[in-house]
C-alpha atoms as a PDB file:
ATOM      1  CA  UNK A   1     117.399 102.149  91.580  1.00  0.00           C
ATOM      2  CA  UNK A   2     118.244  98.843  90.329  1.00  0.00           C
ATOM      3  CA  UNK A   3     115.837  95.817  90.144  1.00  0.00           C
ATOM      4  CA  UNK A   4     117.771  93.933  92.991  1.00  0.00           C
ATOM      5  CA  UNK A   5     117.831  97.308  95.369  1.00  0.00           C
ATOM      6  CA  UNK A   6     113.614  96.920  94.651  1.00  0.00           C
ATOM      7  CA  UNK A   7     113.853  93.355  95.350  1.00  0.00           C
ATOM      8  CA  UNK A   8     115.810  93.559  98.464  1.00  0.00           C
ATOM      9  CA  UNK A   9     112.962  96.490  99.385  1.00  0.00           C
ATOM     10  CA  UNK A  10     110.053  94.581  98.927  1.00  0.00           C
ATOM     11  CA  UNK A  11     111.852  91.648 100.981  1.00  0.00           C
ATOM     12  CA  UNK A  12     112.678  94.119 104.282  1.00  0.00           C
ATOM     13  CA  UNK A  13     108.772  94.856 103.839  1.00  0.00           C
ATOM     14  CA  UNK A  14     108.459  91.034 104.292  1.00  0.00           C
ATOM     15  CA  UNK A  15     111.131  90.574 107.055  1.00  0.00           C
ATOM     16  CA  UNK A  16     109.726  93.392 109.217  1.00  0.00           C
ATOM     17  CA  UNK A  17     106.430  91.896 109.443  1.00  0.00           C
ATOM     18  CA  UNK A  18     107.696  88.705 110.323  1.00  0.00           C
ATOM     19  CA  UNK A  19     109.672  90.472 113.152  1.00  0.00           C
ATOM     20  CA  UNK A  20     106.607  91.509 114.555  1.00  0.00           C
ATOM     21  CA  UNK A  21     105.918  95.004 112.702  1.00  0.00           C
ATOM     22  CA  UNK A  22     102.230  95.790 111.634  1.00  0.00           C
ATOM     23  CA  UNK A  23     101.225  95.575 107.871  1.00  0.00           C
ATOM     24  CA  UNK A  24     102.009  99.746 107.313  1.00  0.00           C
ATOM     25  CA  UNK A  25     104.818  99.958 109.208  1.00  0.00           C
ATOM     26  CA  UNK A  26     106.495  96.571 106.995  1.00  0.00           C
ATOM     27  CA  UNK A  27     106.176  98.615 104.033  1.00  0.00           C
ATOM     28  CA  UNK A  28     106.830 102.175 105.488  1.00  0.00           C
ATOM     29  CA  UNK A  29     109.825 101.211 106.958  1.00  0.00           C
ATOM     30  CA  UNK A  30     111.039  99.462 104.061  1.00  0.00           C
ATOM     31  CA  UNK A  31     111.243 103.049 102.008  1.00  0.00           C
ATOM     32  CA  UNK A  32     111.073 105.571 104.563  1.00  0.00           C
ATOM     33  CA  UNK A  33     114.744 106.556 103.786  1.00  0.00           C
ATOM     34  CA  UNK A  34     114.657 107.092 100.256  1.00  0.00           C
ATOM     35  CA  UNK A  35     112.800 110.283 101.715  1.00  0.00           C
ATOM     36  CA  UNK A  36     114.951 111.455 104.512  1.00  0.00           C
ATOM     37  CA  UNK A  37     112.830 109.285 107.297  1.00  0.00           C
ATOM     38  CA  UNK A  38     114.540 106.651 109.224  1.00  0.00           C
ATOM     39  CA  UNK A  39     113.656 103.395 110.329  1.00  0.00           C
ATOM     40  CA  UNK A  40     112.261 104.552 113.967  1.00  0.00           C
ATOM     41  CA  UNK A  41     110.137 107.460 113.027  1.00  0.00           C
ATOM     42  CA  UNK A  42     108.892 105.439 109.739  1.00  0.00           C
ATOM     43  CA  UNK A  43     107.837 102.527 112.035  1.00  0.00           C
ATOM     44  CA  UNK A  44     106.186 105.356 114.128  1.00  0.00           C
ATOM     45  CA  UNK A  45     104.503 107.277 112.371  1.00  0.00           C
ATOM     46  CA  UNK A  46     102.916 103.975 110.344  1.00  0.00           C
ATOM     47  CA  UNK A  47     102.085 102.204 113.992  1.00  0.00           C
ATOM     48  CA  UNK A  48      98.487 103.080 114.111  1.00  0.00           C
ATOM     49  CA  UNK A  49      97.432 102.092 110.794  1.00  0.00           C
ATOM     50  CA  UNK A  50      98.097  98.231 111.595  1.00  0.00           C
ATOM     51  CA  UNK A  51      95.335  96.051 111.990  1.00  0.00           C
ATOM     52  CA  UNK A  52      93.422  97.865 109.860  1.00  0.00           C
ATOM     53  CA  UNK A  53      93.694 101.624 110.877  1.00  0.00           C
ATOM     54  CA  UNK A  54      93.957 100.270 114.873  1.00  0.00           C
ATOM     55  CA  UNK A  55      92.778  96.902 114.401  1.00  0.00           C
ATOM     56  CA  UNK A  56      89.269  98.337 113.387  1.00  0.00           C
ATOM     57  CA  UNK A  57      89.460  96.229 110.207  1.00  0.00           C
ATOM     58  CA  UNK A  58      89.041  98.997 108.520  1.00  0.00           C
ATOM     59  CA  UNK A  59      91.259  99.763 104.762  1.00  0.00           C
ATOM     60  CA  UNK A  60      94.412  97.133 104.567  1.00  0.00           C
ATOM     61  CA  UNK A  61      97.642  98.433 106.542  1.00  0.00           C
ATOM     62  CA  UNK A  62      99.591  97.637 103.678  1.00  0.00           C
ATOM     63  CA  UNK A  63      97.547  99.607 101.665  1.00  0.00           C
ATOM     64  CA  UNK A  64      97.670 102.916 103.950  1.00  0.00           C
ATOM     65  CA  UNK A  65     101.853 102.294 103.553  1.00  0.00           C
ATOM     66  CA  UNK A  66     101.205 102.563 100.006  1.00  0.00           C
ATOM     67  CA  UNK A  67      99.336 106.014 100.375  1.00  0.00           C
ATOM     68  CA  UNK A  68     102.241 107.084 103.183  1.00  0.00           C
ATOM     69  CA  UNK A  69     104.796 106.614 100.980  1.00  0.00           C
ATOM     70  CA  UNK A  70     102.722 107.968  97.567  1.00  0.00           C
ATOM     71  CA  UNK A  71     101.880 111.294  99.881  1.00  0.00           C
ATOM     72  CA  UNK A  72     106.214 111.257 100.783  1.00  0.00           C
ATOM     73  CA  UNK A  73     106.711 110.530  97.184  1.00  0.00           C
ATOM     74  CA  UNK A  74     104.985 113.077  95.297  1.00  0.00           C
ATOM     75  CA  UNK A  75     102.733 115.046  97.990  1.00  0.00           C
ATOM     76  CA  UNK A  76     102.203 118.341  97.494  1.00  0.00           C
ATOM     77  CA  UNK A  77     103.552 121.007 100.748  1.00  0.00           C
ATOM     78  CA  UNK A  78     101.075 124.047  99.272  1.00  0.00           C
ATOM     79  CA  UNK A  79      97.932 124.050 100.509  1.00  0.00           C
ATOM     80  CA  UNK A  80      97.111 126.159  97.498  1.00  0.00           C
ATOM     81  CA  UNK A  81      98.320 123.487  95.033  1.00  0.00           C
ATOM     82  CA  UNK A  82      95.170 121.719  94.012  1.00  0.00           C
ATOM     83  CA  UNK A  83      97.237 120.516  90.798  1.00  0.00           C
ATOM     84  CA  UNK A  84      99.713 119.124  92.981  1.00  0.00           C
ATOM     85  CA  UNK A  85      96.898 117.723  95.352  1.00  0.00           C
ATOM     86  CA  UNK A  86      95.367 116.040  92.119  1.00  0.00           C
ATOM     87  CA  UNK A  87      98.647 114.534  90.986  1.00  0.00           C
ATOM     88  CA  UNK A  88      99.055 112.898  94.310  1.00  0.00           C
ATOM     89  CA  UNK A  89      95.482 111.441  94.778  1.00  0.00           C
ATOM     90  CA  UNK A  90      95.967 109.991  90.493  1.00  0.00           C
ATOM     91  CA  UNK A  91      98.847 107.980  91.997  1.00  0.00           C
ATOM     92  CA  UNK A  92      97.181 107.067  94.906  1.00  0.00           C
ATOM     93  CA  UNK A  93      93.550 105.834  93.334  1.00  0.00           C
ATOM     94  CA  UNK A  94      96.008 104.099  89.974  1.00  0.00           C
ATOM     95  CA  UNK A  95      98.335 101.975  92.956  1.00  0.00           C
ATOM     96  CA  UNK A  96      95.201 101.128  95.138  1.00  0.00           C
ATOM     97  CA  UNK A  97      93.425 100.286  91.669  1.00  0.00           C
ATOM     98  CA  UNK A  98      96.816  97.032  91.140  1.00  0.00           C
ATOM     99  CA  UNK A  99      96.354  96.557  94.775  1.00  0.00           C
ATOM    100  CA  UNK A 100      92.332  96.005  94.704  1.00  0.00           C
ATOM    101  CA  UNK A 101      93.066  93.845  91.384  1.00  0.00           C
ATOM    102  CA  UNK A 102      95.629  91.889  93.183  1.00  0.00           C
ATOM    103  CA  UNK A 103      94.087  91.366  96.596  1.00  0.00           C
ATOM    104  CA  UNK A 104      90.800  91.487  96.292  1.00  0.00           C
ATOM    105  CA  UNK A 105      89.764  93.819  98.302  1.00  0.00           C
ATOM    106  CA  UNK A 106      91.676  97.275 100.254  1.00  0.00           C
ATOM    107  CA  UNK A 107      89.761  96.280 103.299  1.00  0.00           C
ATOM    108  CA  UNK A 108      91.322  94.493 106.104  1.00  0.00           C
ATOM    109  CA  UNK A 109      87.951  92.441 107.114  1.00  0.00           C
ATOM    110  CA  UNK A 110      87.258  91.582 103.434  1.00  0.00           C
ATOM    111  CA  UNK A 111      90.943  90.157 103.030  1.00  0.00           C
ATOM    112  CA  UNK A 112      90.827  88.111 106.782  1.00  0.00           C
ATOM    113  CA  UNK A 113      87.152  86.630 105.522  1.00  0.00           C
ATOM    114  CA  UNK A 114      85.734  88.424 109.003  1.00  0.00           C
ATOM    115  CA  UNK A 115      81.940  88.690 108.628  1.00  0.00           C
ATOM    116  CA  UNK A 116      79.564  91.127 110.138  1.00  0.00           C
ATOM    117  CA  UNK A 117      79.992  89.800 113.627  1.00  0.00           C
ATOM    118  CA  UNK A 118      83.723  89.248 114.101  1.00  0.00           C
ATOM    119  CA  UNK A 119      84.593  92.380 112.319  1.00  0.00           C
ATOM    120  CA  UNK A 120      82.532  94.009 114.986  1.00  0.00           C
ATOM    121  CA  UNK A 121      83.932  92.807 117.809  1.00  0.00           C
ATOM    122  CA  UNK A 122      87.621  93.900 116.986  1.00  0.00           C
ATOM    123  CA  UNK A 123      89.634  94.345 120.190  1.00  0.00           C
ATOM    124  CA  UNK A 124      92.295  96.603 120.397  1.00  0.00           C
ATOM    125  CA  UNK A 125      94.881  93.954 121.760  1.00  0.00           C
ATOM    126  CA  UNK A 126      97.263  93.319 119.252  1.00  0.00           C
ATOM    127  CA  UNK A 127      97.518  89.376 118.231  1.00  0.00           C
ATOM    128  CA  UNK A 128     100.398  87.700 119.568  1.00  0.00           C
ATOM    129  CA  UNK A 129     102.528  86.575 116.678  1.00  0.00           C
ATOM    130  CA  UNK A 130     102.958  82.658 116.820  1.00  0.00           C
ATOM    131  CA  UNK A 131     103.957  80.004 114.171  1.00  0.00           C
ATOM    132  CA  UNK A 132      99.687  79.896 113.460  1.00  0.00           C
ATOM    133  CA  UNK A 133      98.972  83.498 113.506  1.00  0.00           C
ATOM    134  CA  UNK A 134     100.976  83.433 110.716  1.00  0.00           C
ATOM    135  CA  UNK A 135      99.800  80.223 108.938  1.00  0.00           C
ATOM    136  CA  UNK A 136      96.206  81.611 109.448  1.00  0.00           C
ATOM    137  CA  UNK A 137      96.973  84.991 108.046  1.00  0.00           C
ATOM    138  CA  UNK A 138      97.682  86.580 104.984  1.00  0.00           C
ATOM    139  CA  UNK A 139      99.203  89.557 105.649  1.00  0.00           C
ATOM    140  CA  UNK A 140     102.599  89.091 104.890  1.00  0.00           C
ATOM    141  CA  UNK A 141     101.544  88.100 101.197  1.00  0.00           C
ATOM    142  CA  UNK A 142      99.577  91.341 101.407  1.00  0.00           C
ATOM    143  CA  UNK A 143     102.879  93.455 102.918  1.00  0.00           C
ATOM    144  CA  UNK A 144     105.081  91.652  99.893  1.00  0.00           C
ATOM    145  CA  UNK A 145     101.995  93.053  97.315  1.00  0.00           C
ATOM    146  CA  UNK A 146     102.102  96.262  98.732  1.00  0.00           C
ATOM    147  CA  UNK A 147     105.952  96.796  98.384  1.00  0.00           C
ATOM    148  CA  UNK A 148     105.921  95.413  95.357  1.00  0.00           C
ATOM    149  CA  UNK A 149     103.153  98.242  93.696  1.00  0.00           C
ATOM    150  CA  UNK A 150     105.198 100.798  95.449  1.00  0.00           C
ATOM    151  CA  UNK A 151     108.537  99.299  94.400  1.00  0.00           C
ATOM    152  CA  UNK A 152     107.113  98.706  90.649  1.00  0.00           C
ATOM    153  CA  UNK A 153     105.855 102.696  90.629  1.00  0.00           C
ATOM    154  CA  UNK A 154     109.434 104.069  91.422  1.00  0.00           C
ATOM    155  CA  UNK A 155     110.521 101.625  88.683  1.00  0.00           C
ATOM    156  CA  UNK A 156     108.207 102.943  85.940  1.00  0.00           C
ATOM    157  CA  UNK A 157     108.597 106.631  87.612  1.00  0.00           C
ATOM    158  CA  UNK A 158     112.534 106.533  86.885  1.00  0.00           C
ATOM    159  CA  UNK A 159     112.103 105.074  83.490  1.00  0.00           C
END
């Protein structure tokens, strides 16, 4: 995959937040089909990890794309296969490692500034997406991170 193919990756990641898509499904969606998944189930199968894992603040959506894709990347299918298990989770902890570095934090209250309080009182209504939800947010710089870390492992994986 060429550096421009990456590019253009990373910015569908972008582009499908900012039509609306949650954090994990962004950067799902954006890769989904280099594994056989299209764009609907990818966007489905991501939709409850938005906000936080359901808007409970909990680790960064953008993050849990990064372990979706990792797991339909290099995953083991053998229950049996703790080498294969082990391989998988060494990807996983090295890309969350960048993505900690970068970010600051894989947890969605750390990286909105939420304190105690807020962060408790996390409704399950999703935000509406305005002109200042997205001035006052910065989860599309965290989609565009995430994307990038995946996009930069299948780089250095096909080298």
């Amino acid at each position: 995959m060429t550096d421009q193919e990456l590019e253009a990756r990373v910015a569908r990641a972008v582009d499908n937040f900012m039509a609306g898509y949650g954090c994990c499904q962004s950067v799902v969606a954006a890769f989904a089909d280099l594994y056989g998944m299209d764009d609907v189930m990818a966007k489905k199968i991501a939709a409850g990890f938005g906000g936080g894992v359901g808007r409970l603040r909990m680790m960064c959506g953008a993050v849990s794309g990064i372990v979706m894709l990792v797991g339909l990347d290099c995953g083991q299918t053998e229950g049996s296969d703790r080498e294969g298990k082990s391989a998988c989770y060494k990807v996983v902890q090295e890309l969350l490692a960048q993505s900690e570095a970068e970010n600051g934090s894989l947890i969605c209250a750390e990286i909105l500034g939420l304190q105690g309080h807020e962060r408790a009182h996390c409704s399950y209504v999703a935000s509406p997406r305005t002109a200042e939800y997205y001035k006052q947010r910065p989860c599309a710089a965290k989609v565009e991170s995430a994307a990038r870390i995946f996009a930069n492992y299948l780089k250095k994986k096909s080298m």
